[in-house]
C-alpha atoms as a PDB file:
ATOM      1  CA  UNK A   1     134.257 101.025  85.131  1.00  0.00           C
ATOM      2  CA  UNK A   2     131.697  98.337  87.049  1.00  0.00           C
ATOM      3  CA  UNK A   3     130.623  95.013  84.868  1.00  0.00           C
ATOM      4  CA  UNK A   4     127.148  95.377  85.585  1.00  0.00           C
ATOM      5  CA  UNK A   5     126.477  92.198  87.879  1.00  0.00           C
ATOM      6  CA  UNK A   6     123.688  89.531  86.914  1.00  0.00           C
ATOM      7  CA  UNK A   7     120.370  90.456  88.331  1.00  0.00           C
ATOM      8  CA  UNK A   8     120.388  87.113  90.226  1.00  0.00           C
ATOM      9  CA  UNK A   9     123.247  88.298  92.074  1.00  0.00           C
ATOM     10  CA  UNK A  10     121.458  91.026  93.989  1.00  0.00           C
ATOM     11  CA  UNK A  11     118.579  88.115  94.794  1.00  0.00           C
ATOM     12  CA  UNK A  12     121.330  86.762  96.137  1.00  0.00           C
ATOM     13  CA  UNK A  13     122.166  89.154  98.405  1.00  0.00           C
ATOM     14  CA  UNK A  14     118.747  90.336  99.719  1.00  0.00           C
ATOM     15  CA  UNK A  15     118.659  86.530 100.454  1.00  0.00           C
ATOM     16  CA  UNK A  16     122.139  87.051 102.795  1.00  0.00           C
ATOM     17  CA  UNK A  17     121.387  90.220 104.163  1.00  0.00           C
ATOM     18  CA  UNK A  18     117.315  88.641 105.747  1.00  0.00           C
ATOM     19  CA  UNK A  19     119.067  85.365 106.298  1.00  0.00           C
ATOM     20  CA  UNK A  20     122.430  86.029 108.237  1.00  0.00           C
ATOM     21  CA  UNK A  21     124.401  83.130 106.600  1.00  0.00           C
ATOM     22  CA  UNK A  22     125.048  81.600 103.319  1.00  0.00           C
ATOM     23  CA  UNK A  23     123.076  78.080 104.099  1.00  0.00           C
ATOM     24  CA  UNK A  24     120.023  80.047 105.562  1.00  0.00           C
ATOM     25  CA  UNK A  25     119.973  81.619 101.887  1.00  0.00           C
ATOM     26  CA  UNK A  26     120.123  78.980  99.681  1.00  0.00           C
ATOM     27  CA  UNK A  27     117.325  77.545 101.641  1.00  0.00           C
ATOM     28  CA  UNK A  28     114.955  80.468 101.181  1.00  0.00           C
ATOM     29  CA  UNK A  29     116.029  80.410  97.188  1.00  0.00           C
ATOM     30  CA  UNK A  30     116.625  76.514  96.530  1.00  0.00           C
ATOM     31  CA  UNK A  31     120.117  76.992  95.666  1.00  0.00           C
ATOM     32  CA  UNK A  32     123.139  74.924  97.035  1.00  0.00           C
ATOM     33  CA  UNK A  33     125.372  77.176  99.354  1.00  0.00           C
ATOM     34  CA  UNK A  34     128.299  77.042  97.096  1.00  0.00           C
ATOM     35  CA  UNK A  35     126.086  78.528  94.478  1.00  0.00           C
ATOM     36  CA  UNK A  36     125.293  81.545  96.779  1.00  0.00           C
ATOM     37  CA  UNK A  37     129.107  81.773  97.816  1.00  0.00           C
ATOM     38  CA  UNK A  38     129.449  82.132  94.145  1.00  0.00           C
ATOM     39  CA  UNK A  39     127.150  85.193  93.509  1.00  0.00           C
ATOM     40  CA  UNK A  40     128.412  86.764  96.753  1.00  0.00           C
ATOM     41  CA  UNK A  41     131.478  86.960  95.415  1.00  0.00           C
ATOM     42  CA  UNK A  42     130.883  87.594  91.832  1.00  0.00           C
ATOM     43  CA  UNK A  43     129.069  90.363  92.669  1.00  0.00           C
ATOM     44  CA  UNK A  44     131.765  91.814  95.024  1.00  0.00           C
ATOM     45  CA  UNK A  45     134.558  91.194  92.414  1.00  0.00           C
ATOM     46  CA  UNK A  46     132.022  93.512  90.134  1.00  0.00           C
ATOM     47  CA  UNK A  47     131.369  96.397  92.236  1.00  0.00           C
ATOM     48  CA  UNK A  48     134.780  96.578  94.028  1.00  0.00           C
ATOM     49  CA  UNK A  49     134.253  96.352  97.625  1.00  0.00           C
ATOM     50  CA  UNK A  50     133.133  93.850 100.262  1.00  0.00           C
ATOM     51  CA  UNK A  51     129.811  92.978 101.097  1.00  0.00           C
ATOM     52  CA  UNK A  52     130.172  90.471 104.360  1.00  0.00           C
ATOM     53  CA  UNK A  53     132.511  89.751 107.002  1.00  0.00           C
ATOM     54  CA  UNK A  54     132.558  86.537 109.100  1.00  0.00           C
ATOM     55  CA  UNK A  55     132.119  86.640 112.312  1.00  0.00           C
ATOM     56  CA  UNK A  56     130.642  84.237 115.247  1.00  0.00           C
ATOM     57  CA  UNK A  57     127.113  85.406 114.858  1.00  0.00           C
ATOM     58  CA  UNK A  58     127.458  84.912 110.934  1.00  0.00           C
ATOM     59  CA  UNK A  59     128.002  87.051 108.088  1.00  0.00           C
ATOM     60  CA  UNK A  60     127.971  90.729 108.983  1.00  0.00           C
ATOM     61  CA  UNK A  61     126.788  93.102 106.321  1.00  0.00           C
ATOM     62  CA  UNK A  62     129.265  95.733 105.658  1.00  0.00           C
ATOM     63  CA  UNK A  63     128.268  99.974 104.815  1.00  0.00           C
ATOM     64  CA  UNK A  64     128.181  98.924 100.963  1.00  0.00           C
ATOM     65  CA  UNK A  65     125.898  96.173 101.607  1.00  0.00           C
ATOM     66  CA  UNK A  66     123.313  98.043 103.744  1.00  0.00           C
ATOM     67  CA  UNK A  67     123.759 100.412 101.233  1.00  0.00           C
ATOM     68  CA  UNK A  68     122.342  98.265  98.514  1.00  0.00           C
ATOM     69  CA  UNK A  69     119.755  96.595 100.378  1.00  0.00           C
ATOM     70  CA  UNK A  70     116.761  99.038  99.259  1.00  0.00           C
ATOM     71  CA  UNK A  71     118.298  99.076  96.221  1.00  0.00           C
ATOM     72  CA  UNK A  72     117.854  95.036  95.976  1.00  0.00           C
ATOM     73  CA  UNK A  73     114.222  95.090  97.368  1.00  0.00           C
ATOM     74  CA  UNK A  74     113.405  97.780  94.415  1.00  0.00           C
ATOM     75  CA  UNK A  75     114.756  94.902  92.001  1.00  0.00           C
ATOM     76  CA  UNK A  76     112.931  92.003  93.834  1.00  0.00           C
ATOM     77  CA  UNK A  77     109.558  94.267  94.008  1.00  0.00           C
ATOM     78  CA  UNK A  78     109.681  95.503  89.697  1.00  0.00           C
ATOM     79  CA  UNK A  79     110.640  91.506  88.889  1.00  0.00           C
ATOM     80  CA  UNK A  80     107.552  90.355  90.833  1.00  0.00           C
ATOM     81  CA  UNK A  81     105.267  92.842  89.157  1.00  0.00           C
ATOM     82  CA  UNK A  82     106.835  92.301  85.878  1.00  0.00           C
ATOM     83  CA  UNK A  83     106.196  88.544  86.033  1.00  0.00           C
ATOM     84  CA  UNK A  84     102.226  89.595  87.550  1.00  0.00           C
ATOM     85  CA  UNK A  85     102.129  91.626  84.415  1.00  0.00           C
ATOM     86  CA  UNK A  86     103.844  89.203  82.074  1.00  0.00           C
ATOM     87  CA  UNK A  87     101.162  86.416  83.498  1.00  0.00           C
ATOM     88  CA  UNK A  88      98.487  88.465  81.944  1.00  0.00           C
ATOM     89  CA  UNK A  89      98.846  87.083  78.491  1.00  0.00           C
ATOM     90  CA  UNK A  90      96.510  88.067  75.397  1.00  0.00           C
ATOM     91  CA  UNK A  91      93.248  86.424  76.138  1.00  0.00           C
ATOM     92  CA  UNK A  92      90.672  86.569  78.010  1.00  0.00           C
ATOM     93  CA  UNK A  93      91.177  87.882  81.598  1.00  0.00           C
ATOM     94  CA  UNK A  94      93.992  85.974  83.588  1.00  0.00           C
ATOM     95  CA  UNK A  95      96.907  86.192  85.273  1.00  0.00           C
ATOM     96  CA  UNK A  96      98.239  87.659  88.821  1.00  0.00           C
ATOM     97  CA  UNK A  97      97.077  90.267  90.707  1.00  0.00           C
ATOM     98  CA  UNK A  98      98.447  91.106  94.087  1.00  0.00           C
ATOM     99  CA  UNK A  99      96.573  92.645  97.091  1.00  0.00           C
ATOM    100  CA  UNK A 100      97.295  94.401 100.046  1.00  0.00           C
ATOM    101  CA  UNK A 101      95.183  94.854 103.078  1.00  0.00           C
ATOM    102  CA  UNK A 102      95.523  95.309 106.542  1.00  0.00           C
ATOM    103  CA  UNK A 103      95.142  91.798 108.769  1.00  0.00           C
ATOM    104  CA  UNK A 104      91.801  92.248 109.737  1.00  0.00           C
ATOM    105  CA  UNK A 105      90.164  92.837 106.111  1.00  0.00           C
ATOM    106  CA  UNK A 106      92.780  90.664 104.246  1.00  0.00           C
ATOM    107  CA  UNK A 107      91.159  87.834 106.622  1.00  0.00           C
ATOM    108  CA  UNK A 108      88.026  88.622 107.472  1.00  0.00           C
ATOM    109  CA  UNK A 109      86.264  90.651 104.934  1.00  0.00           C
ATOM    110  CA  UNK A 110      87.959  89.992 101.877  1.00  0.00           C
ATOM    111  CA  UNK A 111      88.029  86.309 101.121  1.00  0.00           C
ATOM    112  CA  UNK A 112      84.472  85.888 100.211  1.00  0.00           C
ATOM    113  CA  UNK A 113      84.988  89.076  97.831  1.00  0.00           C
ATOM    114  CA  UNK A 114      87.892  87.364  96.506  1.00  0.00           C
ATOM    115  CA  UNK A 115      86.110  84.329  96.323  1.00  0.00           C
ATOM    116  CA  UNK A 116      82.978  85.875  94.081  1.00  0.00           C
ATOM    117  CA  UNK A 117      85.656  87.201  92.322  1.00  0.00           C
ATOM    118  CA  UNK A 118      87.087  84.135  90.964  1.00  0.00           C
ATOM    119  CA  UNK A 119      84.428  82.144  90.586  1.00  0.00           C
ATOM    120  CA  UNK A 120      83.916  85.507  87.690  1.00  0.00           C
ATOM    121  CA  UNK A 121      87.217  85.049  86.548  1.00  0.00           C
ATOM    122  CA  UNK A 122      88.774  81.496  87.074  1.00  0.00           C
ATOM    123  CA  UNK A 123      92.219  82.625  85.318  1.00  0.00           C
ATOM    124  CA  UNK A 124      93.130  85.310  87.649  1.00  0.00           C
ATOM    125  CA  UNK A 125      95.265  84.263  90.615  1.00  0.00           C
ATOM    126  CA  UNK A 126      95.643  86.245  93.883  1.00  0.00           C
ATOM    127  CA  UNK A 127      98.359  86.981  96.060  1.00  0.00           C
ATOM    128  CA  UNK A 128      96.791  88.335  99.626  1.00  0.00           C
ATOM    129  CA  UNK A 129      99.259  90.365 101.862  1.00  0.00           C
ATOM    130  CA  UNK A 130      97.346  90.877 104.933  1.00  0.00           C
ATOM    131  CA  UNK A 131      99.471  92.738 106.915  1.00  0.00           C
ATOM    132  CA  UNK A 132      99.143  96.384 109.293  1.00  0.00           C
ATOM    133  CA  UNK A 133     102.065  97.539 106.891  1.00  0.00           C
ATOM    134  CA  UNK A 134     101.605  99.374 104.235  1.00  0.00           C
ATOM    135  CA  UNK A 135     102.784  98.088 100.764  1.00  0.00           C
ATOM    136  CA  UNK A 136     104.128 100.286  98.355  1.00  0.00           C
ATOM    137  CA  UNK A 137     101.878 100.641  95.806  1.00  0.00           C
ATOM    138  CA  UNK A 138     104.249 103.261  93.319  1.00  0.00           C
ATOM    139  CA  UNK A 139     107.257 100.465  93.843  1.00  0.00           C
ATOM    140  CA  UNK A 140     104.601  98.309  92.537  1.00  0.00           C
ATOM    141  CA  UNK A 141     105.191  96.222  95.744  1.00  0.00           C
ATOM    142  CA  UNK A 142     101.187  95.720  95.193  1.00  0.00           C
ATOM    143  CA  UNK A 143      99.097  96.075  92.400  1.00  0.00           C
ATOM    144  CA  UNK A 144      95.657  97.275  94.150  1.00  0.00           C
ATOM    145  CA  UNK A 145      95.827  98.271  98.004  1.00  0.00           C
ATOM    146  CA  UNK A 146      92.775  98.451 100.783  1.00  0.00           C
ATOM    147  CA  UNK A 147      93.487 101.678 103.014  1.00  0.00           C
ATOM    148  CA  UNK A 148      92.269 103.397 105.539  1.00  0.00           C
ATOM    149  CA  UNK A 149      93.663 107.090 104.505  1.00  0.00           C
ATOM    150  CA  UNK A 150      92.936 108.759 101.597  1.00  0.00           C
ATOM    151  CA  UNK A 151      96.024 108.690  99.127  1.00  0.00           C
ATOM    152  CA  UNK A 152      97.945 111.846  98.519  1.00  0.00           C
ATOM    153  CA  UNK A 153     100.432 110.665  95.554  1.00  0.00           C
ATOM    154  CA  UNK A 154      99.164 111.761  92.561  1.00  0.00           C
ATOM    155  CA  UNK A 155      99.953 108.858  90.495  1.00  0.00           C
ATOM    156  CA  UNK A 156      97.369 106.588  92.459  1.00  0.00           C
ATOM    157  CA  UNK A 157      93.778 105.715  91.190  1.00  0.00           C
ATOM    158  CA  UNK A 158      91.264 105.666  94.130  1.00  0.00           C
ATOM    159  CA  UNK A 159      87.839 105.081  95.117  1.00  0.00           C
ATOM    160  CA  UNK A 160      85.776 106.032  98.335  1.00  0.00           C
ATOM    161  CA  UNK A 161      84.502 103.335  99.646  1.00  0.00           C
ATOM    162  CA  UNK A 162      82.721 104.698 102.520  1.00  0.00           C
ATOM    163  CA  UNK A 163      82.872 104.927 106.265  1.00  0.00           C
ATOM    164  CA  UNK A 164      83.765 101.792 108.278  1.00  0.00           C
ATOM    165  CA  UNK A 165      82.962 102.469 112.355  1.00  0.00           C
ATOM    166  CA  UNK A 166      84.248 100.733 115.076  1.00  0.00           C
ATOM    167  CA  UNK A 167      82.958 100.308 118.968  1.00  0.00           C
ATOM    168  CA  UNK A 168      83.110  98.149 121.825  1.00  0.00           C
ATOM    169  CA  UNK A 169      81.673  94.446 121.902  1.00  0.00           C
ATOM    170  CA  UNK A 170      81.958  91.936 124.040  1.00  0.00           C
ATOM    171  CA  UNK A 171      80.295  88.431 124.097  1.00  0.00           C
ATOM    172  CA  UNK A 172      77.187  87.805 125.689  1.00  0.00           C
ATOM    173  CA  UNK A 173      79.110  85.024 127.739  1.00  0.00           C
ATOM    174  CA  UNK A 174      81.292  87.733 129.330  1.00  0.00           C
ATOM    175  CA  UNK A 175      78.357  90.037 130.257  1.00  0.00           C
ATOM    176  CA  UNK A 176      76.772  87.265 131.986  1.00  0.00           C
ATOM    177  CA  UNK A 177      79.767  87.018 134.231  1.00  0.00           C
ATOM    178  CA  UNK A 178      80.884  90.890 134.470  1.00  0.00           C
ATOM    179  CA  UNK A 179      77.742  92.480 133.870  1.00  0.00           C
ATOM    180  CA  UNK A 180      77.629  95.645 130.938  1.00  0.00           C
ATOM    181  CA  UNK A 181      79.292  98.594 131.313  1.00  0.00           C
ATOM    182  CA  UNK A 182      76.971 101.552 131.441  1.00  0.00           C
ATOM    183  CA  UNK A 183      79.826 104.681 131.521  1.00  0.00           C
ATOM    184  CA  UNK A 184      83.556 105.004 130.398  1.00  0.00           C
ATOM    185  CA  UNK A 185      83.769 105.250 134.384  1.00  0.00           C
ATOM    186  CA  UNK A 186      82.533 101.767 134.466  1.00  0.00           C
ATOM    187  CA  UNK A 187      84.382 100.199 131.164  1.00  0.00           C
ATOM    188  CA  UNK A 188      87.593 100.947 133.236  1.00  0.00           C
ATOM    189  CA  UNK A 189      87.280  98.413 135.724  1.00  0.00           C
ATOM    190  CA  UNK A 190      86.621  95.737 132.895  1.00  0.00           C
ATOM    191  CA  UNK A 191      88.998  93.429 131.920  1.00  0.00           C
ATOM    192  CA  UNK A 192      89.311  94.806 128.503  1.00  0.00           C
ATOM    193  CA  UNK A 193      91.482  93.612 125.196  1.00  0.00           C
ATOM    194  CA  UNK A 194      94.194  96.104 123.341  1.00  0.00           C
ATOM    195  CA  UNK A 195      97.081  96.461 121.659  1.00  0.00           C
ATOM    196  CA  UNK A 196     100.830  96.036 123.844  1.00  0.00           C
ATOM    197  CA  UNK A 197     101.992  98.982 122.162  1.00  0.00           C
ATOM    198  CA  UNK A 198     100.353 102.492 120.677  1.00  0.00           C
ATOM    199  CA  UNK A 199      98.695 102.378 116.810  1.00  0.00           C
ATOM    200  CA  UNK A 200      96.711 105.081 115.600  1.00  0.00           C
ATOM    201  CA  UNK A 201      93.778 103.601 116.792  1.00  0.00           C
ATOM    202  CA  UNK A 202      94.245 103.809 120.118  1.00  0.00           C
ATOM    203  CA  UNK A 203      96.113 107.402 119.889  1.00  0.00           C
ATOM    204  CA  UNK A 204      92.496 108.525 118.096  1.00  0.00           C
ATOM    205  CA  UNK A 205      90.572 106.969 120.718  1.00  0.00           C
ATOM    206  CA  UNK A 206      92.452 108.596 123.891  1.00  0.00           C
ATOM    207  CA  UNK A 207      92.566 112.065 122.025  1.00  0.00           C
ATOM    208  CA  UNK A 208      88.871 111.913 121.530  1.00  0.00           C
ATOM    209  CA  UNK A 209      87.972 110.585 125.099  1.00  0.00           C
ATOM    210  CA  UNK A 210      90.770 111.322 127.313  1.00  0.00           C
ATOM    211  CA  UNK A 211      89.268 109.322 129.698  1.00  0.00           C
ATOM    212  CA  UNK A 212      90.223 106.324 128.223  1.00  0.00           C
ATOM    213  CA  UNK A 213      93.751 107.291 128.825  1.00  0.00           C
ATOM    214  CA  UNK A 214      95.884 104.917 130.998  1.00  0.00           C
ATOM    215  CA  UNK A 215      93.429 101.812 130.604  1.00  0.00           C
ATOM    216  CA  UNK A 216      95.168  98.993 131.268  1.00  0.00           C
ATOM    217  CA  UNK A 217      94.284  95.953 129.372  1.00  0.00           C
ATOM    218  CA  UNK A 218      93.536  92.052 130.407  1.00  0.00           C
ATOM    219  CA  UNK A 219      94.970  90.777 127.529  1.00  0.00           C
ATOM    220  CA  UNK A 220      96.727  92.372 124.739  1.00  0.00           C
ATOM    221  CA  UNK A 221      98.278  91.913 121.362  1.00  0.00           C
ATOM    222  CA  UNK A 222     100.426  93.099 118.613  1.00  0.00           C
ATOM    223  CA  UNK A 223      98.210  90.941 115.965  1.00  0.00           C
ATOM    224  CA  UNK A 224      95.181  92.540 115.147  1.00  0.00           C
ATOM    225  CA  UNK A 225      93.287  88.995 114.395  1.00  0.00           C
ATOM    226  CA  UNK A 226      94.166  87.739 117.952  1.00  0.00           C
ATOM    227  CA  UNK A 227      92.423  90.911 119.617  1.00  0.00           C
ATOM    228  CA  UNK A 228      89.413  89.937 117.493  1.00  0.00           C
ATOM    229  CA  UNK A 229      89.305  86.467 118.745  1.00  0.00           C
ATOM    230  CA  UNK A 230      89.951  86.947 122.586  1.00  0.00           C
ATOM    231  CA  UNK A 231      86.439  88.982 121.781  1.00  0.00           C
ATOM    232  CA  UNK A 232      84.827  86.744 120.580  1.00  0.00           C
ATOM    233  CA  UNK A 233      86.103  83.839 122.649  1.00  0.00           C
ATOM    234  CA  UNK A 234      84.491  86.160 125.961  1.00  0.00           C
ATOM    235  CA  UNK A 235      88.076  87.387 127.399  1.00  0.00           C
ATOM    236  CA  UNK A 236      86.833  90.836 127.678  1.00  0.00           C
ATOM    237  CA  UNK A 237      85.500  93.840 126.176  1.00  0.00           C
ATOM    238  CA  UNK A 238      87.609  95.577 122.789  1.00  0.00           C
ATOM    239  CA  UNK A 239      87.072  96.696 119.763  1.00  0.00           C
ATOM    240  CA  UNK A 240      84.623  95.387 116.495  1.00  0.00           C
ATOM    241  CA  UNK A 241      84.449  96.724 113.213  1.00  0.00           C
ATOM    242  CA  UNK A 242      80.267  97.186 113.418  1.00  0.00           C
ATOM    243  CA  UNK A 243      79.640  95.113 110.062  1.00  0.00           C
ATOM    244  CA  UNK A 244      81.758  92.360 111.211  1.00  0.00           C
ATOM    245  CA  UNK A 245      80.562  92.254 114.909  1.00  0.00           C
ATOM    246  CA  UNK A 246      76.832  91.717 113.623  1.00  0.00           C
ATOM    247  CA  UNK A 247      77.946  88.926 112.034  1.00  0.00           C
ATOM    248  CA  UNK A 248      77.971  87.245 115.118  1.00  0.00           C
ATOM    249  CA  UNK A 249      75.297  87.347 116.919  1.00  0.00           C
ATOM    250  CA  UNK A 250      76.372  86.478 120.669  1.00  0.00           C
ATOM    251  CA  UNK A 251      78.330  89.479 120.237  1.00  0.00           C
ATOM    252  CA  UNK A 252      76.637  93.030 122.059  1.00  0.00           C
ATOM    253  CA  UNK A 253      77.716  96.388 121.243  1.00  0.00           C
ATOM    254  CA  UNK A 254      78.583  98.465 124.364  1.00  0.00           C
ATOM    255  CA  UNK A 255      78.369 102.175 124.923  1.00  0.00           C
ATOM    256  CA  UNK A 256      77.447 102.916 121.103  1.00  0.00           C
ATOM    257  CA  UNK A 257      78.034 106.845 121.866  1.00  0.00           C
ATOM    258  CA  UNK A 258      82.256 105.955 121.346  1.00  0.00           C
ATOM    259  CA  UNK A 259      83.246 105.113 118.025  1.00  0.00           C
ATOM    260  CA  UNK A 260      85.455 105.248 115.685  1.00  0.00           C
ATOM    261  CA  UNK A 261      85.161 106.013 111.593  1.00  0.00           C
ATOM    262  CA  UNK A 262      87.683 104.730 109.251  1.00  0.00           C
ATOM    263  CA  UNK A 263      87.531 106.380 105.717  1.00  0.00           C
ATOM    264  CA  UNK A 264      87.929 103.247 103.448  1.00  0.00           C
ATOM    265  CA  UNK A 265      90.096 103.444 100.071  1.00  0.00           C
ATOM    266  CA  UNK A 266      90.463 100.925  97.159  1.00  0.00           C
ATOM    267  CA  UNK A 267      93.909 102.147  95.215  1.00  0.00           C
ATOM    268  CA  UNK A 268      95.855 101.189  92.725  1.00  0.00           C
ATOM    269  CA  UNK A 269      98.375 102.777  90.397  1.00  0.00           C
ATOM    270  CA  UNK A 270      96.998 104.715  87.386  1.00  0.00           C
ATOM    271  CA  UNK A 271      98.922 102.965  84.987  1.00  0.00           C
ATOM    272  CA  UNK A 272      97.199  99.598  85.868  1.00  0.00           C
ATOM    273  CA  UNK A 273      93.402 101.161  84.739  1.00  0.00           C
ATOM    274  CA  UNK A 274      93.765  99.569  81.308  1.00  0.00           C
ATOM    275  CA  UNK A 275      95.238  96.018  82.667  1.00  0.00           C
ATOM    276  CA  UNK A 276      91.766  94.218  82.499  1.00  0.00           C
ATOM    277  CA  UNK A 277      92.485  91.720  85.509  1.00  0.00           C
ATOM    278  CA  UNK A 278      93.719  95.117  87.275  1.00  0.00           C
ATOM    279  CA  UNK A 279      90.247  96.608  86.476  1.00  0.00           C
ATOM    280  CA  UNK A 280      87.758  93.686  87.292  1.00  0.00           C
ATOM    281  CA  UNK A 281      89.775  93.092  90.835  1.00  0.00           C
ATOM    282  CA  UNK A 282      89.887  96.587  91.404  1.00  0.00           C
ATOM    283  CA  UNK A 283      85.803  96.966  90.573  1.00  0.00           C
ATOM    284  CA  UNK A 284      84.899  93.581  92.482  1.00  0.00           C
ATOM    285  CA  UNK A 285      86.891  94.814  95.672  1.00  0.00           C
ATOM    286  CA  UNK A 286      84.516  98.283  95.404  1.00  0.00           C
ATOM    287  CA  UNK A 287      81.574  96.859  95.246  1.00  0.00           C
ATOM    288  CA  UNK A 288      82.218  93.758  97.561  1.00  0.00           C
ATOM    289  CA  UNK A 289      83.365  96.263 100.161  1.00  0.00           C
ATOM    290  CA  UNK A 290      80.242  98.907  99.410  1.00  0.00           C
ATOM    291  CA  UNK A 291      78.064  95.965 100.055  1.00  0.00           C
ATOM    292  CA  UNK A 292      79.851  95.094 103.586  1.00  0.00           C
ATOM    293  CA  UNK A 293      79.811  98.849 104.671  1.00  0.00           C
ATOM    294  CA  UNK A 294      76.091  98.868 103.970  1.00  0.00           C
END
């Protein structure tokens, strides 16, 4: 029969497993690297098999330990939203709530919602994960999410936002130099801005005009912010969310005939409707985002 191991212990070994070595853990938890040999080892003497073995590039995970990693990200995920919820308290309306969104609305569209938000509420706290992946929302990874695809688990809460459309821009500096693009024919032969590897943008965009198959780009990125920037800065022609392009007014819209729509979600679990700071960040992020769509 297994001891059941301290919770820490499993910390500890997520910590191993990102880090490669017992120093680069106790550095990303502020714990001495004895202290981490410790838990390694309690927690192998309590399940009964080993978790490492040393080699020259570090400490190599064995079967059992790969085996527990999503295991010890479910534990690190329920902790953090038991401490959001714990943070709550009794009065008033306070505490954590967490937030995912992709990189270009975590950073661009949501801060001054966030900010009107707190200014509401100054007991909440936020935790912003701007990032392209998704966060689990059922793990509880996140409390409220921003999506672009309607939801299809049943035990998430969501609104329709609205439709969020996409096109070509480039700054006015640029067109002085290149001239505009009147035709796909003649957007080829721009020097135009994209991603270095396929996303579902792109895959939409070439299955809806095939003749944008095979562009190559000028400059590309795997970060969604830098693409938005090389815009902006005149590199080249890509592509603007509409809202946040006419917030800049040197930028021009090309070819306005190609777009894209994005279907915009605010979700959360179900279970979080009656957390009050769940409810007012949900509501805020609706009607901040309404107001940016319109």
């Amino acid at each position: 029969m297994i001891n059941e191991p301290n919770w820490d212990y499993y910390r500890t070994l997520l910590a191993v497993l990102r880090q490669g070595s017992l120093s680069g853990a106790a550095r990303d938890l502020g714990l001495t690297q004895p202290t981490i040999g410790r838990h390694v080892e309690a927690l192998e003497k309590a399940l009964g098999t080993e978790l490492f073995t040393r080699s020259q590039q570090g400490l190599l995970p064995t079967d059992a330990a790969l085996a527990l990693k999503p295991y010890a990200e479910m534990l690190e995920s329920t902790t953090a939203a038991l401490l959001r919820a714990a943070s709550g308290g009794n009065e008033g309306i306070g505490g954590t709530v967490r937030i995912s969104a992709s990189e270009v609305v975590g950073v661009e569209i949501l801060p001054p919602i966030l900010a009107k938000l707190q200014r509401a509420h100054p007991g909440l706290t936020i935790e912003l994960s701007a990032s392209d992946n998704l966060e689990d929302l059922l793990q509880r990874e996140a409390d409220i999410a921003v999506r672009m695809v309607e939801p299809s688990q049943d035990a998430l809460l969501a609104r329709h936002i609205g439709t969020i459309r996409l096109g070509f821009f480039a700054h006015r500096d640029y067109l002085e130099q290149y001239g505009e693009p009147r035709s796909v024919e003649e957007l080829r032969s721009h020097r135009l801005i994209g991603f270095d590897r396929q996303t579902a943008y792109t895959r939409l965009m070439t299955k809806r005009y095939p003749m944008l198959d095979g562009i190559s780009f000028a400059f590309r990125s795997d970060h969604s912010i830098a693409l938005l920037n090389a815009v902006r800065c005149g590199l080249g022609v890509g592509f603007f969310q509409n809202p946040l392009a006419k917030q800049d007014a040197d930028l021009i819209h090309l070819l306005p005939e190609i777009s894209i729509s994005l279907e915009t979600w605010v979700v959360m679990h179900e279970n979080l409707k009656s957390s009050p700071r769940c409810r007012v960040a949900f509501d805020a992020l609706v009607e901040g985002l309404k107001d940016y769509i319109a």
